[in-house]
N, C-alpha and C. Protein backbone atom coordinates (compact mmCIF):
# COMPACT_ATOMS: atom_id res chain seq x y z
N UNK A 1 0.84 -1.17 0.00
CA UNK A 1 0.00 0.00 0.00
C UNK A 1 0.89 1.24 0.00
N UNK A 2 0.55 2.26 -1.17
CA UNK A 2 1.32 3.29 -1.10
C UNK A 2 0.96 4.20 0.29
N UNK A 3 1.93 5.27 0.70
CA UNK A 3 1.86 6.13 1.67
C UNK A 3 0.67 7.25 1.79
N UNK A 4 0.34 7.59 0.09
CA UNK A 4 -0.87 7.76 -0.05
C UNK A 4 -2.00 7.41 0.58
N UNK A 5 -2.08 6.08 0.48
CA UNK A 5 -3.32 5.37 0.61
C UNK A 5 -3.49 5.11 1.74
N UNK A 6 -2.15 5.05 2.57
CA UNK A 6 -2.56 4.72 3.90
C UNK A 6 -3.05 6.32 4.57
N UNK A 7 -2.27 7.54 4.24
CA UNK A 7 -2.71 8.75 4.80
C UNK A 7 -4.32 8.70 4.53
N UNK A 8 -4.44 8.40 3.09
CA UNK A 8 -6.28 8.50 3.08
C UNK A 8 -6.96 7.54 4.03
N UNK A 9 -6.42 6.37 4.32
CA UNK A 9 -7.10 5.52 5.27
C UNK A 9 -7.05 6.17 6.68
N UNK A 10 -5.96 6.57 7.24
CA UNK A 10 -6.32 7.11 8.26
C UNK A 10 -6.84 8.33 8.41
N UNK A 11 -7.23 9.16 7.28
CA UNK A 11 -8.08 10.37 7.71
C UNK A 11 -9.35 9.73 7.78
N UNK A 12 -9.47 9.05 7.02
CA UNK A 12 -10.97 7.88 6.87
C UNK A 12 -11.38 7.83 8.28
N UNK A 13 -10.54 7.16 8.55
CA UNK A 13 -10.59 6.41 9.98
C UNK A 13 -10.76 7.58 10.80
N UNK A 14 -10.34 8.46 11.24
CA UNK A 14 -10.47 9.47 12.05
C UNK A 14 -11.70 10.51 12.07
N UNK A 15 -11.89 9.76 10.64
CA UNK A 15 -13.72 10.78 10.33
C UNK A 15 -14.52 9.96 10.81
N UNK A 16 -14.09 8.58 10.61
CA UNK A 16 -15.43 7.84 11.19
C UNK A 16 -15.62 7.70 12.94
N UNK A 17 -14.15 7.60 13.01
CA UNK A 17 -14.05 7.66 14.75
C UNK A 17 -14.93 8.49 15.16
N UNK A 18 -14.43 10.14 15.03
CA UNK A 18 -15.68 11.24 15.35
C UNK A 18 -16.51 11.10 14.85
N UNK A 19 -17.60 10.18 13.99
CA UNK A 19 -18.57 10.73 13.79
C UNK A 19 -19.29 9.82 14.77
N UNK A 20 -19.07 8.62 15.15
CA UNK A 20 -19.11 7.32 15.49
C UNK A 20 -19.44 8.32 17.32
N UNK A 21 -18.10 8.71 17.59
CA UNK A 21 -18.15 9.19 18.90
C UNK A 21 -19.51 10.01 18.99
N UNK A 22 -19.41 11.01 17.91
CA UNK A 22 -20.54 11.83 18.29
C UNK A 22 -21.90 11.70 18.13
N UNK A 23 -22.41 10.27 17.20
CA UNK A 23 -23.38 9.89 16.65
C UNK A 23 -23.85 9.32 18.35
N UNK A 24 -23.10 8.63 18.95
CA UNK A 24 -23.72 8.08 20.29
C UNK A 24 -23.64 9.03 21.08
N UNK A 25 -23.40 9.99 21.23
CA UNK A 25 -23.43 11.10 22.14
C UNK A 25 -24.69 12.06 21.66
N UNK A 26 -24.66 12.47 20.59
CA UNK A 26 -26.22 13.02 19.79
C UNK A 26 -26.99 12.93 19.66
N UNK A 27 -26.85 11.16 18.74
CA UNK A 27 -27.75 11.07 18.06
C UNK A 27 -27.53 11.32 16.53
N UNK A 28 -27.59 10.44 15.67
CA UNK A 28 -27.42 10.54 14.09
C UNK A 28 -27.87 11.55 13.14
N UNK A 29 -29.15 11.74 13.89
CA UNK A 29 -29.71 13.12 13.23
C UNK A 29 -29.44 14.11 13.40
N UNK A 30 -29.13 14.30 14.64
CA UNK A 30 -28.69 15.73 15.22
C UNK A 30 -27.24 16.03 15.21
N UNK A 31 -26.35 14.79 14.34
CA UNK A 31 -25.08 15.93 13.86
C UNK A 31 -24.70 15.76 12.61
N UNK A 32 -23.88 16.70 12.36
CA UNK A 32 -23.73 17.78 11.16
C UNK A 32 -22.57 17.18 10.50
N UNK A 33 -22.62 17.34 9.12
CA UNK A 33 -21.37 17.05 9.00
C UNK A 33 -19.92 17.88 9.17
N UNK A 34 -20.31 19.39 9.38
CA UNK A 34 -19.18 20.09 9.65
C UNK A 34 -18.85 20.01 11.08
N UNK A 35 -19.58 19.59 11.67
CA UNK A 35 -19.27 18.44 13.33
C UNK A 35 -18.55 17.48 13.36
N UNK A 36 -18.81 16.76 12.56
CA UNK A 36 -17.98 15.88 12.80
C UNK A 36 -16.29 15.99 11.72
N UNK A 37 -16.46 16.98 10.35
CA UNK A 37 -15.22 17.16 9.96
C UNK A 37 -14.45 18.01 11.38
N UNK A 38 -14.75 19.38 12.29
CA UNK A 38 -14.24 19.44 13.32
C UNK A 38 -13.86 18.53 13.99
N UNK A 39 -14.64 17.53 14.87
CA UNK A 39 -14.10 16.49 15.79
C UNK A 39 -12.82 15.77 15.14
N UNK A 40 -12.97 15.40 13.93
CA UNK A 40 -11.96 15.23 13.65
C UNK A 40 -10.56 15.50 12.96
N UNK A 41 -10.80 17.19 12.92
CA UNK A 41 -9.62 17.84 12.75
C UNK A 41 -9.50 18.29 11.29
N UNK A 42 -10.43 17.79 10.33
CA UNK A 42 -9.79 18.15 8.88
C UNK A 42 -11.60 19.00 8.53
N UNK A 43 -10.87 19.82 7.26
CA UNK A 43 -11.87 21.26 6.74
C UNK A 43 -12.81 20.06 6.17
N UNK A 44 -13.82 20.94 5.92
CA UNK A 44 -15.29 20.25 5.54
C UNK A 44 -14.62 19.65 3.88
N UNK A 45 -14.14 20.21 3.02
CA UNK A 45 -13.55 19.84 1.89
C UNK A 45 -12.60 18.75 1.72
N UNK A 46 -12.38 18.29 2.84
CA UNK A 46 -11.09 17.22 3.42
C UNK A 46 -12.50 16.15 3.44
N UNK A 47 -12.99 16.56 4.22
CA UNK A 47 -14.24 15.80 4.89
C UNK A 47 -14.98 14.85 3.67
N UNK A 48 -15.65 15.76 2.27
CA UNK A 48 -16.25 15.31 1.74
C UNK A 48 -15.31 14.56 0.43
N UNK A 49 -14.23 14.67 0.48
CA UNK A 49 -12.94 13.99 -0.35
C UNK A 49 -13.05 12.86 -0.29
N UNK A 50 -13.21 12.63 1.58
CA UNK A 50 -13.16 11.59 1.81
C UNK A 50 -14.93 10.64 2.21
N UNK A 51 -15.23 11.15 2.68
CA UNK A 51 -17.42 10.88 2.60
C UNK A 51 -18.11 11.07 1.71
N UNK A 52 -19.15 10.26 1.30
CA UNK A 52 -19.79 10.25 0.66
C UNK A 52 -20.83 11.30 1.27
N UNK A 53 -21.68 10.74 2.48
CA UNK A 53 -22.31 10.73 3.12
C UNK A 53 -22.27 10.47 4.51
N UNK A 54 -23.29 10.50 5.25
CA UNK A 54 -22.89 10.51 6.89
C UNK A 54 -23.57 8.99 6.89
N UNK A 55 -24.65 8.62 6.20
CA UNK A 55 -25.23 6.92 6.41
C UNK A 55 -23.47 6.31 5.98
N UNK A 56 -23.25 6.56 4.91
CA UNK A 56 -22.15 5.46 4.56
C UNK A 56 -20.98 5.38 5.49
N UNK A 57 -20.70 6.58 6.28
CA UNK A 57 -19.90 6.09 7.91
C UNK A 57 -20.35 4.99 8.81
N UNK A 58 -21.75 4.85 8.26
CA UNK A 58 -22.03 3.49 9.46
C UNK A 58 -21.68 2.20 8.30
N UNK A 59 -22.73 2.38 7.39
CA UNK A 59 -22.51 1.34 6.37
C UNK A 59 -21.15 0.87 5.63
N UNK A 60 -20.49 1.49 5.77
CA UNK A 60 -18.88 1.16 4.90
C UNK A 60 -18.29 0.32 5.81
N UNK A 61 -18.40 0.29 7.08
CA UNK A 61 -17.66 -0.47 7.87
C UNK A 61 -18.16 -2.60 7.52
N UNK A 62 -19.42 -2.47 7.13
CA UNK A 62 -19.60 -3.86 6.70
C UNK A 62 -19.58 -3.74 5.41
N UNK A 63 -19.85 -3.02 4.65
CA UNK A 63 -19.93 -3.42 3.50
C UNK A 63 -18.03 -3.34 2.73
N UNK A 64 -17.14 -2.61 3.28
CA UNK A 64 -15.65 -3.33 3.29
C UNK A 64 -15.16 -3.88 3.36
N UNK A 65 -15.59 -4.92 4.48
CA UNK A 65 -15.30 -6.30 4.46
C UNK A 65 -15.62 -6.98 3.59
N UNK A 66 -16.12 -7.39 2.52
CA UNK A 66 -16.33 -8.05 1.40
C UNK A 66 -14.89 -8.18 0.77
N UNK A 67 -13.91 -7.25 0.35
CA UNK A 67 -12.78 -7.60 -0.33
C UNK A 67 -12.09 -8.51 0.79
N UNK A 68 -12.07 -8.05 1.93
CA UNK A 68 -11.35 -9.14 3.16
C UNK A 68 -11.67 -10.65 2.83
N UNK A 69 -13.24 -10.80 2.96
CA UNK A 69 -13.40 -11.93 2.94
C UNK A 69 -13.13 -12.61 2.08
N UNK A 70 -13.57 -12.04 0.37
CA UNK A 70 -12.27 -12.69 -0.80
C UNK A 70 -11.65 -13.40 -0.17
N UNK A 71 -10.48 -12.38 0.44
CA UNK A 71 -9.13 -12.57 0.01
C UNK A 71 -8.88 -14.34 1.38
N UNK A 72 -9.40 -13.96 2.64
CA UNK A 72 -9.69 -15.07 3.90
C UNK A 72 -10.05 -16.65 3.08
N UNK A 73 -11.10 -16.27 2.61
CA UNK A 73 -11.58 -17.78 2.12
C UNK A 73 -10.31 -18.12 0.68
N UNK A 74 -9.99 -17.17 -0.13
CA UNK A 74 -8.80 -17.75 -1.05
C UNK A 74 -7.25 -17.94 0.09
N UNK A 75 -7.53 -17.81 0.96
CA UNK A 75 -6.36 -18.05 1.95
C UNK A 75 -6.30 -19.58 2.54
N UNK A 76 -7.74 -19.99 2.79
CA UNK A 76 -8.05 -20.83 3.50
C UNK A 76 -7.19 -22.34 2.76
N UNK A 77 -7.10 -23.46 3.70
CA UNK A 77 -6.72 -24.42 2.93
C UNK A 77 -8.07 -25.07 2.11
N UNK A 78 -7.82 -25.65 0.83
CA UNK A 78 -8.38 -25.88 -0.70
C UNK A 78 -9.10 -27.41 -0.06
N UNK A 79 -8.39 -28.05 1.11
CA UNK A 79 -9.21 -29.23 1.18
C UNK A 79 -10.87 -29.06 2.33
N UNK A 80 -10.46 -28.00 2.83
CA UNK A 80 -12.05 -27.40 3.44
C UNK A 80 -12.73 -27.12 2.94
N UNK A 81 -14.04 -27.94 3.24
CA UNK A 81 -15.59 -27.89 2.49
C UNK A 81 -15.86 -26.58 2.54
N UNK A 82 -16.31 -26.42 1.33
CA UNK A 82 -16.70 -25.04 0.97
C UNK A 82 -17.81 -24.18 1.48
N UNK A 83 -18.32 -24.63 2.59
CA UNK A 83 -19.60 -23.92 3.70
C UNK A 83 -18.55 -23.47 4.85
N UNK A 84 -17.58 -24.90 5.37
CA UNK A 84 -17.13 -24.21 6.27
C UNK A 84 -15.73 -22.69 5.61
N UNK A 85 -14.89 -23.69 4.77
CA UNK A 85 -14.07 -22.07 4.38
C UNK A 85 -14.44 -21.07 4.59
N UNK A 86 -16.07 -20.88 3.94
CA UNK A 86 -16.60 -19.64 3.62
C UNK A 86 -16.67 -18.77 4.94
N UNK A 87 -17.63 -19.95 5.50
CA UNK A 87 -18.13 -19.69 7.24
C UNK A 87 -16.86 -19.09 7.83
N UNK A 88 -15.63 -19.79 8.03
CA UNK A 88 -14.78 -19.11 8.80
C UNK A 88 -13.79 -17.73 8.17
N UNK A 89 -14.30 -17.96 7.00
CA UNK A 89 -13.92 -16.43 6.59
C UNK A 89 -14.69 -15.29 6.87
N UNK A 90 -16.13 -15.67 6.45
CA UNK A 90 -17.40 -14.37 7.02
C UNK A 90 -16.53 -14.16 8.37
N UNK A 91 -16.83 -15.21 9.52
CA UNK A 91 -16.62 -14.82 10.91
C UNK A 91 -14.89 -14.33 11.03
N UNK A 92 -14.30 -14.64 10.67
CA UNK A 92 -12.46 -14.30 10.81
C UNK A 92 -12.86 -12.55 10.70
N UNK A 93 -13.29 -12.21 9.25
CA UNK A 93 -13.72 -10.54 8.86
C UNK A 93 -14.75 -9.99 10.14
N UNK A 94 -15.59 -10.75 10.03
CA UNK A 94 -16.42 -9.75 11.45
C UNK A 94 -16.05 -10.16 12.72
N UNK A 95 -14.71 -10.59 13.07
CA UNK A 95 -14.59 -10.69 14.24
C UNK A 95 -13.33 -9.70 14.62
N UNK A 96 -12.65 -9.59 13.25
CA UNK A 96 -11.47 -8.89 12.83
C UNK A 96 -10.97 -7.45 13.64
N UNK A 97 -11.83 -7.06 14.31
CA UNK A 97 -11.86 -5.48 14.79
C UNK A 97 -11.88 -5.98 16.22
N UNK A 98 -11.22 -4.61 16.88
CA UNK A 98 -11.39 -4.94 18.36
C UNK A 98 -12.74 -4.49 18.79
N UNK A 99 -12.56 -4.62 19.95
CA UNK A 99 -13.98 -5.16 21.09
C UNK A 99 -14.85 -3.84 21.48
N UNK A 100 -14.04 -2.84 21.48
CA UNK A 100 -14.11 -1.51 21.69
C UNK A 100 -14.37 -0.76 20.54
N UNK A 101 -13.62 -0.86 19.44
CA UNK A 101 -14.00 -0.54 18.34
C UNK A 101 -15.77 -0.85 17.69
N UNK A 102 -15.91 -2.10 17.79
CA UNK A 102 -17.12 -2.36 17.51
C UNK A 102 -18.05 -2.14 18.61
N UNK A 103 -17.71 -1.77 19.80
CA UNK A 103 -19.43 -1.38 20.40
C UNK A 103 -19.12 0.17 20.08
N UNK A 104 -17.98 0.72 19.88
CA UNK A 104 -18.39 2.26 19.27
C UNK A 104 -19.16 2.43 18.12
N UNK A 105 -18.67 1.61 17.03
CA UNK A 105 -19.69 0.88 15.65
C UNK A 105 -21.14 0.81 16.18
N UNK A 106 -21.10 -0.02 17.03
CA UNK A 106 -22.72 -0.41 17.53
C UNK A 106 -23.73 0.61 18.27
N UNK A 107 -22.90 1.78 19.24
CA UNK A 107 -23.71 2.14 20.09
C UNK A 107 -23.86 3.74 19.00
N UNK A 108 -23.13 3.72 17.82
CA UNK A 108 -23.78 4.71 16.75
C UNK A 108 -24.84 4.41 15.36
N UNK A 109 -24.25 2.67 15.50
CA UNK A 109 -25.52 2.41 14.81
C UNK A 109 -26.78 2.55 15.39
N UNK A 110 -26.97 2.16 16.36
CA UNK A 110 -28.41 2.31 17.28
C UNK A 110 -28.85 3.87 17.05
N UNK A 111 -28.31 5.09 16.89
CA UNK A 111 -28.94 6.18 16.62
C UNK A 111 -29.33 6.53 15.39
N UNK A 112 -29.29 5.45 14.38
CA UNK A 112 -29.47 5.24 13.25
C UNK A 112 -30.26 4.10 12.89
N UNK A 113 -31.45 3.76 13.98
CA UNK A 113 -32.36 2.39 13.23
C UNK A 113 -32.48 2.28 11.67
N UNK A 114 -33.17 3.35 10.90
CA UNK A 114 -33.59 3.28 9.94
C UNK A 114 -32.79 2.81 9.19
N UNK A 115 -31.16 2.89 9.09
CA UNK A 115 -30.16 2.21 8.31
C UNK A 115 -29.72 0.52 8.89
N UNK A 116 -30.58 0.50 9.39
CA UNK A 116 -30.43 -1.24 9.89
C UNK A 116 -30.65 -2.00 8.48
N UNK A 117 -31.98 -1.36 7.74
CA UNK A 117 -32.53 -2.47 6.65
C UNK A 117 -31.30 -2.18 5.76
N UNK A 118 -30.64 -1.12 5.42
CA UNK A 118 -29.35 -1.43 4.28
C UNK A 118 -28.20 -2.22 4.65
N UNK A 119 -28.02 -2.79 5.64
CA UNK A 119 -26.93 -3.49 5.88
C UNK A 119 -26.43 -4.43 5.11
N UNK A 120 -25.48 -4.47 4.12
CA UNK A 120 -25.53 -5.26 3.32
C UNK A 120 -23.90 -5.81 3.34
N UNK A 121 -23.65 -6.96 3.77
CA UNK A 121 -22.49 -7.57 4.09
C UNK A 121 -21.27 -7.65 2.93
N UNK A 122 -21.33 -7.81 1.81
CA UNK A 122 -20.76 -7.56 0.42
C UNK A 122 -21.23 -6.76 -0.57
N UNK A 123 -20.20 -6.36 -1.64
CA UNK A 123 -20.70 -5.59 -2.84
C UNK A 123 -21.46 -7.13 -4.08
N UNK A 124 -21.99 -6.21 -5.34
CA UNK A 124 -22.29 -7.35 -5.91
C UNK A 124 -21.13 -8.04 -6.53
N UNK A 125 -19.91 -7.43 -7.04
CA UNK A 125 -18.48 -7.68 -7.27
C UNK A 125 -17.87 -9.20 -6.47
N UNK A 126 -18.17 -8.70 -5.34
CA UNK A 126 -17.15 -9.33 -4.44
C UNK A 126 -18.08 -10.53 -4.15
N UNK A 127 -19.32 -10.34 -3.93
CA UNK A 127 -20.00 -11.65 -3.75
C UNK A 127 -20.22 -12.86 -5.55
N UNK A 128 -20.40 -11.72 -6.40
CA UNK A 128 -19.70 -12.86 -7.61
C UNK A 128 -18.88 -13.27 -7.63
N UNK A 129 -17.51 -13.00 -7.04
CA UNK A 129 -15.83 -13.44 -6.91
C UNK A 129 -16.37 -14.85 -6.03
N UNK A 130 -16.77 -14.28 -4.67
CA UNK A 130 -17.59 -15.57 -3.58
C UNK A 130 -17.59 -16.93 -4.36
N UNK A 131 -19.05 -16.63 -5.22
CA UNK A 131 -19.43 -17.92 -6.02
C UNK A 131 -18.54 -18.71 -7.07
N UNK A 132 -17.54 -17.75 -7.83
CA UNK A 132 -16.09 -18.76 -8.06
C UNK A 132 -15.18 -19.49 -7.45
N UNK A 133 -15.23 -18.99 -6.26
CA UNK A 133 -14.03 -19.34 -5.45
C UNK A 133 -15.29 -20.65 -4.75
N UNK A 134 -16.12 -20.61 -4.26
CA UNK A 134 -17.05 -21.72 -3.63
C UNK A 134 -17.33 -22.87 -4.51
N UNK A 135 -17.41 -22.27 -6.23
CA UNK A 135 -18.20 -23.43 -7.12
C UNK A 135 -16.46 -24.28 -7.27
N UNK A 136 -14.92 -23.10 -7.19
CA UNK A 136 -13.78 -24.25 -7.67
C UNK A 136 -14.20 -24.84 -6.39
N UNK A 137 -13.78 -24.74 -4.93
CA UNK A 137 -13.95 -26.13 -4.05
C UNK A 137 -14.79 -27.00 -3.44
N UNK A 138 -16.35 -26.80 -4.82
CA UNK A 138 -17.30 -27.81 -4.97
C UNK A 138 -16.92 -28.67 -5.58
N UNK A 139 -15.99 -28.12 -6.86
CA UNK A 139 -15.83 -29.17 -8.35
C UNK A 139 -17.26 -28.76 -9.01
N UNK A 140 -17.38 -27.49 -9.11
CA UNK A 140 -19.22 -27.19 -10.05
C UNK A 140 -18.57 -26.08 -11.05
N UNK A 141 -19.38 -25.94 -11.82
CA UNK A 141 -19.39 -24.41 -12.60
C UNK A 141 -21.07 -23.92 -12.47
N UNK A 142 -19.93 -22.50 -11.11
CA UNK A 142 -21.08 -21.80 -11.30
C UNK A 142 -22.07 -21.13 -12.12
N UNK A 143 -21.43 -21.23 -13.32
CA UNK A 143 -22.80 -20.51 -14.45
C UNK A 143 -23.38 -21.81 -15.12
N UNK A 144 -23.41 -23.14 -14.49
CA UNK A 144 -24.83 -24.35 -15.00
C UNK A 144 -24.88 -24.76 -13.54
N UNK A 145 -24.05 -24.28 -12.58
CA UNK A 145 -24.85 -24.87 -11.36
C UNK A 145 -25.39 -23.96 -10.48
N UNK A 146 -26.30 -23.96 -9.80
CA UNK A 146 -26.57 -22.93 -8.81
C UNK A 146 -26.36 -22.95 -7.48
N UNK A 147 -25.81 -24.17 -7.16
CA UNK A 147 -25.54 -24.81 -5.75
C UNK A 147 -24.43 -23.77 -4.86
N UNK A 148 -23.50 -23.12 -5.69
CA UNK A 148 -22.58 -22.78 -5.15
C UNK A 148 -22.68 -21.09 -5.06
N UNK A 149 -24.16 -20.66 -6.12
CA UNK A 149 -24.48 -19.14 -5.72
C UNK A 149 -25.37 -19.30 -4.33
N UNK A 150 -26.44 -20.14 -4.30
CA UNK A 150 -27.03 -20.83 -2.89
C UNK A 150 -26.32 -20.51 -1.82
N UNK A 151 -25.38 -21.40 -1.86
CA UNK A 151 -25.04 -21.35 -0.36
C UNK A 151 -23.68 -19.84 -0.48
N UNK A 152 -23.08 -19.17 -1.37
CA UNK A 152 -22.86 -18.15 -1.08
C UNK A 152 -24.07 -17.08 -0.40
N UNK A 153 -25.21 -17.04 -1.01
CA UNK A 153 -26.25 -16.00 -0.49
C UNK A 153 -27.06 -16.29 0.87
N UNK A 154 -26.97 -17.86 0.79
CA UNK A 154 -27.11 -18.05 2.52
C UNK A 154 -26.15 -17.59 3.64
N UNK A 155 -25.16 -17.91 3.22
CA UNK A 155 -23.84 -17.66 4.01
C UNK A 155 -24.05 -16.31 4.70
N UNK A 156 -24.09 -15.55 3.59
CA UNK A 156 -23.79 -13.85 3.45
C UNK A 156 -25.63 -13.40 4.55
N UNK A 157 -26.30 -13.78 4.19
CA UNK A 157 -27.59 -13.78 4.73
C UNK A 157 -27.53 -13.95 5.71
N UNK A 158 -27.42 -15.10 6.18
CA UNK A 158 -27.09 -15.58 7.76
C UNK A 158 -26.02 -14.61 8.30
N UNK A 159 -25.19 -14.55 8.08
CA UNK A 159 -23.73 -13.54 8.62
C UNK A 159 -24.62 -12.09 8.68
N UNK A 160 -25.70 -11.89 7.87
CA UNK A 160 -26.28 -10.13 7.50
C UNK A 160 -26.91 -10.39 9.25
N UNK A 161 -27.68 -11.12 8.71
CA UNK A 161 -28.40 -11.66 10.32
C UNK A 161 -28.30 -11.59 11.43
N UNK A 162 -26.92 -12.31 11.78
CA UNK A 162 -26.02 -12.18 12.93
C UNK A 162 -25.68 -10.92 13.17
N UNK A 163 -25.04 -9.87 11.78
CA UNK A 163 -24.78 -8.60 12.05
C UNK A 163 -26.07 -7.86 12.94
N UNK A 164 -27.30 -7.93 12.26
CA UNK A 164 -28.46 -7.12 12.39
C UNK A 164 -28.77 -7.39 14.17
N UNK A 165 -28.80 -8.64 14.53
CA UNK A 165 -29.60 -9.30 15.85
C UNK A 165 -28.37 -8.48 16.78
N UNK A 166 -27.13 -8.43 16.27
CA UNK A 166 -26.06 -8.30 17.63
C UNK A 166 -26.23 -6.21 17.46
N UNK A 167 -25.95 -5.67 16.08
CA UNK A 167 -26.83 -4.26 16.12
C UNK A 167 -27.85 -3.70 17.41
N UNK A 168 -28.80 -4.66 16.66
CA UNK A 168 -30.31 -4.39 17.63
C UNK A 168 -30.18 -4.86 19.30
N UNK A 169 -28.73 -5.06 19.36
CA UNK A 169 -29.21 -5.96 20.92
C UNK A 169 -28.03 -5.55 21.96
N UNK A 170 -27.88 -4.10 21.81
CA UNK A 170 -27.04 -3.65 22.93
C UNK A 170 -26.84 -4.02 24.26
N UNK A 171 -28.26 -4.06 24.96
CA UNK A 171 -28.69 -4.86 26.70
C UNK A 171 -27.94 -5.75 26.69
N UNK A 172 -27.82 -6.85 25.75
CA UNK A 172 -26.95 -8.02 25.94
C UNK A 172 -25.52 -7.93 25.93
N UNK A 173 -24.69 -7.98 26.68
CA UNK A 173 -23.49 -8.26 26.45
C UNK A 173 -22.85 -9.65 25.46
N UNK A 174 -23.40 -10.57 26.60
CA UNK A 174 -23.35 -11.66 26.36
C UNK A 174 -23.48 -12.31 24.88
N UNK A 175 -24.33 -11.25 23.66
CA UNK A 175 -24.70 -11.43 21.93
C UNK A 175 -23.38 -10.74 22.03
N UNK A 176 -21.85 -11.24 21.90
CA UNK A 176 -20.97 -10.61 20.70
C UNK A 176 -21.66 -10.59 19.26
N UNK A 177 -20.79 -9.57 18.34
CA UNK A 177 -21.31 -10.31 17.45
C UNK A 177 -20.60 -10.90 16.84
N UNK A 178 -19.36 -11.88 17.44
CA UNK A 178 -19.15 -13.37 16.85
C UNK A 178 -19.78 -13.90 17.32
N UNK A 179 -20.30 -14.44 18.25
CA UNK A 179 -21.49 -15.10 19.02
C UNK A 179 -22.90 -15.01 18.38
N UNK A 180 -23.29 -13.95 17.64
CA UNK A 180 -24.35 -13.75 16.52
C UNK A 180 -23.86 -14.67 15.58
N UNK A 181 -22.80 -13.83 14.71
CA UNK A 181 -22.30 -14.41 13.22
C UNK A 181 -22.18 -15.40 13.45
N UNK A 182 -21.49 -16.27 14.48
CA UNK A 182 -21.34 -17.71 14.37
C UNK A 182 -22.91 -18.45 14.40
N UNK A 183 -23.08 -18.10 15.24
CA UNK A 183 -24.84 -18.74 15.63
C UNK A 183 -25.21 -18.71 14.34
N UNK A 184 -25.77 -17.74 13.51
CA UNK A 184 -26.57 -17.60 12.09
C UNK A 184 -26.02 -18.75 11.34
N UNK A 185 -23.94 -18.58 11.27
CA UNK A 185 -23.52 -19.13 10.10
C UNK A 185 -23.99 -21.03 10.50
N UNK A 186 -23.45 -21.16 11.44
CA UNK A 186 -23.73 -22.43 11.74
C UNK A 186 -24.92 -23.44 11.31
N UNK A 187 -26.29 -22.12 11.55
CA UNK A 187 -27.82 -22.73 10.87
C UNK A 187 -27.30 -23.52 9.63
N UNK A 188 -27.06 -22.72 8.66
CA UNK A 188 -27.12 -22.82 7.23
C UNK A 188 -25.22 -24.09 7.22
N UNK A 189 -24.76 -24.57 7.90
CA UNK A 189 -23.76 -25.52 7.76
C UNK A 189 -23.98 -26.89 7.58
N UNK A 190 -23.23 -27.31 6.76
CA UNK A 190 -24.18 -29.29 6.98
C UNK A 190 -23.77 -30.03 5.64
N UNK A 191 -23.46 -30.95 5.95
CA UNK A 191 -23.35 -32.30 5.03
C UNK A 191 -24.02 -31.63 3.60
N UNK A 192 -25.13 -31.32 3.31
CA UNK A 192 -25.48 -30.88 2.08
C UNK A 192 -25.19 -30.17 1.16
N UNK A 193 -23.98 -29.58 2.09
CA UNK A 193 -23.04 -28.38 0.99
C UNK A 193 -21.96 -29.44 0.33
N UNK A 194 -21.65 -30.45 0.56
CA UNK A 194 -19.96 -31.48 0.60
C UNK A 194 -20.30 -32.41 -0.33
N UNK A 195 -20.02 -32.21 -1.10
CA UNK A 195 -19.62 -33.34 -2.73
C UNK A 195 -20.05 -32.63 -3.99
């Protein structure tokens, strides 16, 4: 990664931190985006270089992980059934962040219900990459079989799932959300994915 890219990542990061901080302290609606380019130190023009929008500070954080997971499950060893690879790649990516990090994630998503229903765990890109990499360690081709887009969109579904239930469920400590993601992924695991 050029030096570039990492300076843009960490202004990234530092926009989302403050907005994240201030979204649970506010409330989502009630701050601004020249609030949160302050909190975090760079001019509103810095700000929107790097933002789209103030929803996509919550949403980018899952929907980024999609290139991760690529890259996890093409990491994985080639003789693992292709439910579990997948499975422990979804969960490896959403478990990937620290503990602190993600209830700051969480306790700013909550001031943001209405962006619960976009949560969307991959791009369409990266979840077509998914179904190649799942149909080679079926032995299928995914464009005459469908077995291996299936259980990619379950996978990803179940994992959305896990994301959404551990979101919605602050009171609980006890719901990590690997403790979600795993729970969901597990449903959808089984002998029926293997040969």
């Amino acid at each position: 990664m050029s030096l570039r890219e990492r300076q843009r990542r960490q202004i990234r990061a530092e926009i989302q931190r403050a907005a994240f901080e201030l979204f649970a302290a506010q409330g989502f609606g009630e701050v601004t985006t020249e609030q949160i380019a302050a909190a975090a130190g760079v001019s509103a023009s810095t700000y929107f270089r790097h933002v789209r929008s103030k929803e996509d500070l919550l949403l980018d954080p899952v929907r980024e992980g999609g290139a991760r997971i690529v890259t996890l499950l093409e990491e994985r060893d080639e003789a693992e059934s292709a439910d579990v690879a997948l499975a422990q790649a979804i969960l490896t990516r959403s478990t990937s962040s620290a503990a602190q990090d993600l209830e700051q994630w969480r306790a700013a998503f909550q001031t943001a219900p209405h962006l619960l229903e976009r949560v969307a765990l991959i791009t369409p890109e990266h979840r077509a990459r998914l179904v190649e990499l799942v149909a080679e360690r079926m032995g299928r081709d995914a464009g005459q079989d469908s077995t291996p887009g299936l259980l990619v969109h379950l996978m990803l579904a179940a994992a959305e799932f896990g994301y959404l239930q551990w979101l919605r469920n602050s009171a609980h400590p006890e719901m990590s959300l690997a403790v979600c993601v795993e729970g969901a992924l597990d449903a959808v695991t089984g002998e029926r994915w293997r040969g």
